[in-house]
C-alpha atoms as a PDB file:
ATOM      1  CA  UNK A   1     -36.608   8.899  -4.498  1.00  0.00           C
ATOM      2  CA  UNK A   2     -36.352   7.694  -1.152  1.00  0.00           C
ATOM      3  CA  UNK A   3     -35.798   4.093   0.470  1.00  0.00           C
ATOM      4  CA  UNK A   4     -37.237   2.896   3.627  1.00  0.00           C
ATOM      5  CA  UNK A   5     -35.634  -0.345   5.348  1.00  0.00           C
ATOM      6  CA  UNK A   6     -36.245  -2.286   7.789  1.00  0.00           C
ATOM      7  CA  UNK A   7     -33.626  -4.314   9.322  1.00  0.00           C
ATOM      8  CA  UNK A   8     -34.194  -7.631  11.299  1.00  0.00           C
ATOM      9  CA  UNK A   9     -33.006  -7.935  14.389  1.00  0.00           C
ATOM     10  CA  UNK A  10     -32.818 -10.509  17.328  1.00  0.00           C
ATOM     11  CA  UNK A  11     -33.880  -7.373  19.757  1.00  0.00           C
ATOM     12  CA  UNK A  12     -35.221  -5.430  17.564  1.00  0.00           C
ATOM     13  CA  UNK A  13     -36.146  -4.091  13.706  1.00  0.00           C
ATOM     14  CA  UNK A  14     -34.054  -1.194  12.499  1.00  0.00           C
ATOM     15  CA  UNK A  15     -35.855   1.425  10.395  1.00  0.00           C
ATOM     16  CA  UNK A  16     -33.397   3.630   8.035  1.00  0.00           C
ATOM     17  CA  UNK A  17     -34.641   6.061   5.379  1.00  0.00           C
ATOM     18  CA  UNK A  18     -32.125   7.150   2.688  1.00  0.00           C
ATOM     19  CA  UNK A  19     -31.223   8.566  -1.127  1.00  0.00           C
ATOM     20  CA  UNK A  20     -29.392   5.509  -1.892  1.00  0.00           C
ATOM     21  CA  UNK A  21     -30.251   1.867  -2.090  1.00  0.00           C
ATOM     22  CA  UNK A  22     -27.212   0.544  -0.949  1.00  0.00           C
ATOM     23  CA  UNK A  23     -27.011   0.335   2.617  1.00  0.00           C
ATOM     24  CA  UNK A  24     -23.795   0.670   4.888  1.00  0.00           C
ATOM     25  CA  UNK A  25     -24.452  -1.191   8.162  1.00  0.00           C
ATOM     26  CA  UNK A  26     -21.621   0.696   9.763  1.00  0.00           C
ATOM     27  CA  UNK A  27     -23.452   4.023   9.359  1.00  0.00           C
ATOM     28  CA  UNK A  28     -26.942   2.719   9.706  1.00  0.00           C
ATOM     29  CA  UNK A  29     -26.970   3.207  13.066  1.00  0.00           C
ATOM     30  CA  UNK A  30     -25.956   6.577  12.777  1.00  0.00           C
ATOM     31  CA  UNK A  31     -28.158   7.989  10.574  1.00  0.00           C
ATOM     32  CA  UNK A  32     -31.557   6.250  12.243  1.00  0.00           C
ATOM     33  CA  UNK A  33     -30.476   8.505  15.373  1.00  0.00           C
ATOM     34  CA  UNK A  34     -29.972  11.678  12.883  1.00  0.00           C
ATOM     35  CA  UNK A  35     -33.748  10.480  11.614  1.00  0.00           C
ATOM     36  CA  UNK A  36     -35.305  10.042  14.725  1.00  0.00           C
ATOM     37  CA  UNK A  37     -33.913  13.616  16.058  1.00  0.00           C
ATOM     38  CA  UNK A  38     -35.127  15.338  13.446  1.00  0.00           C
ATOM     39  CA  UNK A  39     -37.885  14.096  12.839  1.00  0.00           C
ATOM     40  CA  UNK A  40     -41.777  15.519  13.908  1.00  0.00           C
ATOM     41  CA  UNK A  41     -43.056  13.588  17.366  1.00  0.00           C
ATOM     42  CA  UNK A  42     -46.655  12.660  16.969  1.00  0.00           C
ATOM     43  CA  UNK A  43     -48.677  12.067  19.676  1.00  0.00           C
ATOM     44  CA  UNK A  44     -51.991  10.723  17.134  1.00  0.00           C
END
C-alpha cells in the first residue's frame, strides 16, 4: 500500500509518496526530488 501526503507550507504544499506511514521530515525533502525525477512528465 502506498501513502500520499501533502504537507502545508507557508510557500508551498509538499507532496511525498511512500511504503510507510510514518513520515521523517528530514528525508522528505529528499525523496519528493527522487519522486519527481523519476517520475513520467505529462504534458495532458
Amino acid at each position: 500500500m502506498y501513502y500520499l501526503y501533502i504537507i502545508k507550507s507557508d510557500v508551498f504544499d509538499r507532496i511525498y509518496i511512500g511504503t510507510t506511514a510514518h513520515i521523517d521530515t528530514r528525508v522528505t525533502q529528499h525523496k519528493i526530488k527522487i519522486f519527481c525525477n523519476t517520475a513520467p512528465s505529462s504534458n495532458g
